[in-house]
PDB file of N, CA and C in Angstrom:
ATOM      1  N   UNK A   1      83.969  12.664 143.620  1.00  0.00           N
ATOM      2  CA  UNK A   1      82.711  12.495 142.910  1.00  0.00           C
ATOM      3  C   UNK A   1      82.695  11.106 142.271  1.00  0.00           C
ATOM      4  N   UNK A   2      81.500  10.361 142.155  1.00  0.00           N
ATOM      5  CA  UNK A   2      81.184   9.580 141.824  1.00  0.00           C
ATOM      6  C   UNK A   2      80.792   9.444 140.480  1.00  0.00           C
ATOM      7  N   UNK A   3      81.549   8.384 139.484  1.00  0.00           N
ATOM      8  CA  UNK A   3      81.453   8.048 138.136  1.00  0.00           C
ATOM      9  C   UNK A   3      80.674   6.514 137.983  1.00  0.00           C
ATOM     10  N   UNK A   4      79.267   6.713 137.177  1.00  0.00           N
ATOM     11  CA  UNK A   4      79.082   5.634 137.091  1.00  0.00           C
ATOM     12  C   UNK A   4      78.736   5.192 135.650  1.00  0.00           C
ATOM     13  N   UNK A   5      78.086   3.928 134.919  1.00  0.00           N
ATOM     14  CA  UNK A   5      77.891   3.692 133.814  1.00  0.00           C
ATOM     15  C   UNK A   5      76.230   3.876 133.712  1.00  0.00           C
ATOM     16  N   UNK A   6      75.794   4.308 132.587  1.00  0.00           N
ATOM     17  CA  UNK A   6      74.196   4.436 132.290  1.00  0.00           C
ATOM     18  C   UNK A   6      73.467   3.404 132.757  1.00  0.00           C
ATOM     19  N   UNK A   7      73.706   2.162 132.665  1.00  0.00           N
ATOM     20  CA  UNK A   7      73.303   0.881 132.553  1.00  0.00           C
ATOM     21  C   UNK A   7      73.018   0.404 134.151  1.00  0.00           C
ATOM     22  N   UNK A   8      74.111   0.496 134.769  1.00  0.00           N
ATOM     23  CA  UNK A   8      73.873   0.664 136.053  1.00  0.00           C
ATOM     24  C   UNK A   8      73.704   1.726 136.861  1.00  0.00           C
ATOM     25  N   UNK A   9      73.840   3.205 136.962  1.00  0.00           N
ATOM     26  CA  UNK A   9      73.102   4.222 137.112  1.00  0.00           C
ATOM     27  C   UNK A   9      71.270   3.719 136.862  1.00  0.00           C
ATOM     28  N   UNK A  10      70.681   2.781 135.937  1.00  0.00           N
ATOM     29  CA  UNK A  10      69.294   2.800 135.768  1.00  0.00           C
ATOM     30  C   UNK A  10      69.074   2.108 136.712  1.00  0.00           C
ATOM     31  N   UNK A  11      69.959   0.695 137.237  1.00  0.00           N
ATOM     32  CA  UNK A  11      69.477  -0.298 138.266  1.00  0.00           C
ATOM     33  C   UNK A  11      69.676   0.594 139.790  1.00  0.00           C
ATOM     34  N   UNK A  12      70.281   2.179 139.782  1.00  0.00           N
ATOM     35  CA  UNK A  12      70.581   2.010 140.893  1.00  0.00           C
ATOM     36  C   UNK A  12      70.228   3.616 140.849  1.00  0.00           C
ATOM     37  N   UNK A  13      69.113   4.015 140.625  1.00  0.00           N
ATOM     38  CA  UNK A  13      68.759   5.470 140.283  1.00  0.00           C
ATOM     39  C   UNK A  13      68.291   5.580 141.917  1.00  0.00           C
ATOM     40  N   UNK A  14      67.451   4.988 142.999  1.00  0.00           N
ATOM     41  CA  UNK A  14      67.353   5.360 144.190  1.00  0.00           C
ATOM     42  C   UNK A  14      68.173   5.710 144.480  1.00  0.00           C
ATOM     43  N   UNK A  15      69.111   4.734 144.815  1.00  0.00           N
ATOM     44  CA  UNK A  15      70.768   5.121 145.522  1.00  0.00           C
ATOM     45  C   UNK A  15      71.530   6.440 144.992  1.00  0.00           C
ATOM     46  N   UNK A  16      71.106   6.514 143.638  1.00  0.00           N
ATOM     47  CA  UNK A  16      72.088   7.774 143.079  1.00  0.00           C
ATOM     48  C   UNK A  16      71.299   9.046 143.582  1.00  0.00           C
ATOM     49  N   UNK A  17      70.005   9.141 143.695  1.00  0.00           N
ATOM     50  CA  UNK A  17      69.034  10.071 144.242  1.00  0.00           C
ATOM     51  C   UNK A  17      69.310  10.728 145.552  1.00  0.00           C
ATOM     52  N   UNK A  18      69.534   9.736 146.320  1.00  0.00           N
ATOM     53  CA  UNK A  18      69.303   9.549 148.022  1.00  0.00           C
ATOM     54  C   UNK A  18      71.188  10.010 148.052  1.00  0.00           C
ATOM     55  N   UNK A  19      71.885   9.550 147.310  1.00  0.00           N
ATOM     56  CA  UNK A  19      73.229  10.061 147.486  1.00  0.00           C
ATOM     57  C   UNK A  19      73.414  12.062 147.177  1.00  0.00           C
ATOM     58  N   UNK A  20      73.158  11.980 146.308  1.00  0.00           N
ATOM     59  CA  UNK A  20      72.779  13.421 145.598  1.00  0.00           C
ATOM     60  C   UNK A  20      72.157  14.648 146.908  1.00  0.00           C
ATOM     61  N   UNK A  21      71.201  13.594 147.061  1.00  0.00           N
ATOM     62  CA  UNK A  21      70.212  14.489 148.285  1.00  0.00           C
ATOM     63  C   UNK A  21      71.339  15.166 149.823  1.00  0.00           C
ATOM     64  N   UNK A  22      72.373  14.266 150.095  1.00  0.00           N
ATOM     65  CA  UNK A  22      72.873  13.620 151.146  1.00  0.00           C
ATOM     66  C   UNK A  22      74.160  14.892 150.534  1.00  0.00           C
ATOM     67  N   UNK A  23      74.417  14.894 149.273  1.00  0.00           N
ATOM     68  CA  UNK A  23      75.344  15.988 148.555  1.00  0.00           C
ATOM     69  C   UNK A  23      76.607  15.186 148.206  1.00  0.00           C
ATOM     70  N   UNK A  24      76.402  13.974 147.851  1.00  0.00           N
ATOM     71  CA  UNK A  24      77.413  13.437 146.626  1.00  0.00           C
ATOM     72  C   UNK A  24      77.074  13.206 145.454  1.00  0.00           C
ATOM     73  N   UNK A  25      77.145  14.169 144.382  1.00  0.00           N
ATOM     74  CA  UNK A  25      76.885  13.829 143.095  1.00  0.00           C
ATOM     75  C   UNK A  25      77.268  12.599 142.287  1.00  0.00           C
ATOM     76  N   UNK A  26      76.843  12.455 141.536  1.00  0.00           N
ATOM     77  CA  UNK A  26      77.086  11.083 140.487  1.00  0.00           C
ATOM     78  C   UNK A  26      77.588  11.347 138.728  1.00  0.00           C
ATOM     79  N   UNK A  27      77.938  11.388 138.079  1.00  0.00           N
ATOM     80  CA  UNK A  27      78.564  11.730 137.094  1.00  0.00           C
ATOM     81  C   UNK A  27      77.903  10.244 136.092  1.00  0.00           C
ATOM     82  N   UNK A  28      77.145  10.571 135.284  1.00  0.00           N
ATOM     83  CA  UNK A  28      77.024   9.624 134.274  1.00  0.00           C
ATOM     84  C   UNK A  28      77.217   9.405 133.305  1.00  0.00           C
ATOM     85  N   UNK A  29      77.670   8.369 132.757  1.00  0.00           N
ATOM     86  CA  UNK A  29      78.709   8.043 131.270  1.00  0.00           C
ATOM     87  C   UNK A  29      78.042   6.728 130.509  1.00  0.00           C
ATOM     88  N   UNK A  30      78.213   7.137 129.139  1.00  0.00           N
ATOM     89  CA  UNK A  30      77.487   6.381 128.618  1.00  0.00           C
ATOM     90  C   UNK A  30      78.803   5.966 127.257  1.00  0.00           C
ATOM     91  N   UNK A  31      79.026   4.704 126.998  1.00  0.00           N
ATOM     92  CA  UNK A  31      80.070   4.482 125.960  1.00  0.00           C
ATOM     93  C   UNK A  31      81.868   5.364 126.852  1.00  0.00           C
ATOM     94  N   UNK A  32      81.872   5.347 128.250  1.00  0.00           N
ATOM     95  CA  UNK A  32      82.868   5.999 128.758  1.00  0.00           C
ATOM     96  C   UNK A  32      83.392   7.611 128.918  1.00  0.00           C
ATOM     97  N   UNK A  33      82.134   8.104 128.136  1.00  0.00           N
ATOM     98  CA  UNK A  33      81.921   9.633 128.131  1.00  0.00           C
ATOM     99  C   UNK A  33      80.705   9.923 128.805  1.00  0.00           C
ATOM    100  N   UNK A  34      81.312  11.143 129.590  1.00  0.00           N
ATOM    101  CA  UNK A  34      80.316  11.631 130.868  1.00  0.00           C
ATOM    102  C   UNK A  34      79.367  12.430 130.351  1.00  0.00           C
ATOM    103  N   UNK A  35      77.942  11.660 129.984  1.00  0.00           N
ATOM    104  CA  UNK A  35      76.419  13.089 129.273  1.00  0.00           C
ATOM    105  C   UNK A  35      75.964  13.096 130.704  1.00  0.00           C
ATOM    106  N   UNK A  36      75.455  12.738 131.766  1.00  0.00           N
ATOM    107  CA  UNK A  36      74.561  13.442 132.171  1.00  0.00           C
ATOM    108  C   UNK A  36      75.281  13.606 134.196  1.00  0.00           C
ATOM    109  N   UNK A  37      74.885  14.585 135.260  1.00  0.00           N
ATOM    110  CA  UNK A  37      75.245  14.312 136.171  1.00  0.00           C
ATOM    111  C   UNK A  37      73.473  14.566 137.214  1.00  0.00           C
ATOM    112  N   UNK A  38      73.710  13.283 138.347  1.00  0.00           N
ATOM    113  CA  UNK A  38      72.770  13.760 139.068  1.00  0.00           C
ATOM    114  C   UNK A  38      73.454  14.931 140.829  1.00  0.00           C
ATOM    115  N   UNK A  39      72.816  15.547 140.728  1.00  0.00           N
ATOM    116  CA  UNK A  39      73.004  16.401 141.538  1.00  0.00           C
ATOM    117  C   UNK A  39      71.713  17.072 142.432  1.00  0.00           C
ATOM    118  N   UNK A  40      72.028  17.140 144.009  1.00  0.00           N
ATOM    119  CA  UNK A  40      71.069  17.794 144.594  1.00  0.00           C
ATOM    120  C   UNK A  40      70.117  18.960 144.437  1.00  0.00           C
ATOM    121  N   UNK A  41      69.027  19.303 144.476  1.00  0.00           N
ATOM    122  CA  UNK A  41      68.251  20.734 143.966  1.00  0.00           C
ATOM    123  C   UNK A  41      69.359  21.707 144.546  1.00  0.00           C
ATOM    124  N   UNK A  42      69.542  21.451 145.734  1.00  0.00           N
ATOM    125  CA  UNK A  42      70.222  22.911 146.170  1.00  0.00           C
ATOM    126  C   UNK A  42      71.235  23.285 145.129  1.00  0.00           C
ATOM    127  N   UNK A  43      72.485  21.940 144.872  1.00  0.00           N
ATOM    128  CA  UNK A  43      73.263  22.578 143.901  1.00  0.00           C
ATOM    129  C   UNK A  43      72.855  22.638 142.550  1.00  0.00           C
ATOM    130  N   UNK A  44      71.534  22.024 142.332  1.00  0.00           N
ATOM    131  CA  UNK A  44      71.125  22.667 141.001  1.00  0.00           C
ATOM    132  C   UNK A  44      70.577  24.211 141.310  1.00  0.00           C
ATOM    133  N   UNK A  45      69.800  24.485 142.123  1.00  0.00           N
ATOM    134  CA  UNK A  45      69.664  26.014 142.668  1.00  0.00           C
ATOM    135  C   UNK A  45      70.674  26.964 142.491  1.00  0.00           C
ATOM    136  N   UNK A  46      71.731  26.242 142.576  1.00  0.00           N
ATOM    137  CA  UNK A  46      72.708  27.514 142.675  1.00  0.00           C
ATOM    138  C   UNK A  46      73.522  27.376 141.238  1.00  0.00           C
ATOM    139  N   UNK A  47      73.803  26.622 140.865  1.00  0.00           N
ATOM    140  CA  UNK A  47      74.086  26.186 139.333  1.00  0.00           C
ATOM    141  C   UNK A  47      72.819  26.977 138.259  1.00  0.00           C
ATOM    142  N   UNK A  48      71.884  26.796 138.538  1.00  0.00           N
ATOM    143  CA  UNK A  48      70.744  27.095 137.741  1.00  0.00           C
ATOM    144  C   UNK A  48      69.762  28.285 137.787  1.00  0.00           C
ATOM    145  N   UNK A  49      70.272  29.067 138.965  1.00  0.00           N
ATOM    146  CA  UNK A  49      68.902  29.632 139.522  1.00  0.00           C
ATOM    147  C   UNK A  49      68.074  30.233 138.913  1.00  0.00           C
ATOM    148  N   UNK A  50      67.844  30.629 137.721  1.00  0.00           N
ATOM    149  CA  UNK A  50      66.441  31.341 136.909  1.00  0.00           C
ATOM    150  C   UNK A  50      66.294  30.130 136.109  1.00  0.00           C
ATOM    151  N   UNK A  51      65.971  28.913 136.263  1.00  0.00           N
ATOM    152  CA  UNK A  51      66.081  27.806 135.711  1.00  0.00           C
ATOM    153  C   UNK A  51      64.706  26.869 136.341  1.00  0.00           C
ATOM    154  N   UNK A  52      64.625  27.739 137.822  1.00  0.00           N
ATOM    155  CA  UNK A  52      63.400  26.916 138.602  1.00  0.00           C
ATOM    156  C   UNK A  52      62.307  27.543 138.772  1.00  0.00           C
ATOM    157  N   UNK A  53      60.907  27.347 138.641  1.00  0.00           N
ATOM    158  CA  UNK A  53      60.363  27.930 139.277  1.00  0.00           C
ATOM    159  C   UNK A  53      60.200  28.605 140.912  1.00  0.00           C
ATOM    160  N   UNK A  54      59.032  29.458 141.013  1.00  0.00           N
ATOM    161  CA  UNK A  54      59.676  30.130 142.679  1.00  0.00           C
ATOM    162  C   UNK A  54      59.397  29.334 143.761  1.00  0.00           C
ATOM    163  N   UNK A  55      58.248  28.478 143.226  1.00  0.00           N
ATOM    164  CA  UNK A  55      57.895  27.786 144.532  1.00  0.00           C
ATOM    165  C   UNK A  55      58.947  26.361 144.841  1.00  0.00           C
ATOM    166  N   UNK A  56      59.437  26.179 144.237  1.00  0.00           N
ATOM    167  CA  UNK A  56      60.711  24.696 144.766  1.00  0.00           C
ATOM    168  C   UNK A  56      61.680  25.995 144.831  1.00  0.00           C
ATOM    169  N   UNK A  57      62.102  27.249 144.314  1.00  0.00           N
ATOM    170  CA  UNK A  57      62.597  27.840 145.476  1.00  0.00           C
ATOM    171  C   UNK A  57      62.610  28.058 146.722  1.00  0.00           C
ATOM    172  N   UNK A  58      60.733  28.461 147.230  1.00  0.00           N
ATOM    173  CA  UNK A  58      60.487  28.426 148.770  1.00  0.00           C
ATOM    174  C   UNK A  58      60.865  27.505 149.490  1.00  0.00           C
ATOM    175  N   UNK A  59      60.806  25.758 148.866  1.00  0.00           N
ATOM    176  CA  UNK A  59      60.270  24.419 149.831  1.00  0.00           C
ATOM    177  C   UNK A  59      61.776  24.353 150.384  1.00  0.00           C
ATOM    178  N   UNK A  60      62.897  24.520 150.029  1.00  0.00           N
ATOM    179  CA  UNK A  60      64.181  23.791 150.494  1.00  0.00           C
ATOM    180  C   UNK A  60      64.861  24.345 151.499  1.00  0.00           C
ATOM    181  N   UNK A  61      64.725  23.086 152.057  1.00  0.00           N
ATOM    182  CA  UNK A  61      64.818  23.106 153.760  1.00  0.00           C
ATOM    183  C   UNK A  61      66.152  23.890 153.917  1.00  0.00           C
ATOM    184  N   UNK A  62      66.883  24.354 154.905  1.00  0.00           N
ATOM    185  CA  UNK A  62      68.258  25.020 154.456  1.00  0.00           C
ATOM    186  C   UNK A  62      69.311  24.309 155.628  1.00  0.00           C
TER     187      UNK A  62
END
């Protein structure tokens, strides 16, 4: 998994998106501590699932 800094995570939020999508998460750190991670719907789906509404349940492709 991929660790990056806030600062550049902002210059490079496509890439972290399109990586995520593809199913490599990104881990984001701010001051060297990890607050936030980006991650694909699916594994937010399954991490989250009464968390989404039903219809971006239906759309994802499998």
């Amino acid at each position: 998994m991929k660790t990056m800094a806030s600062s550049k995570a902002r210059d490079q939020l496509c890439a972290l998106i399109r990586n995520a999508g593809k199913g490599s998460p990104t881990t984001i750190t701010k001051r060297g501590r990890p607050v936030a991670m980006v991650v694909s719907i699916e594994d937010a789906l399954r991490l989250y699932p009464d968390e989404f509404p039903q219809h971006l349940k239906l759309n994802i492709p499998k």
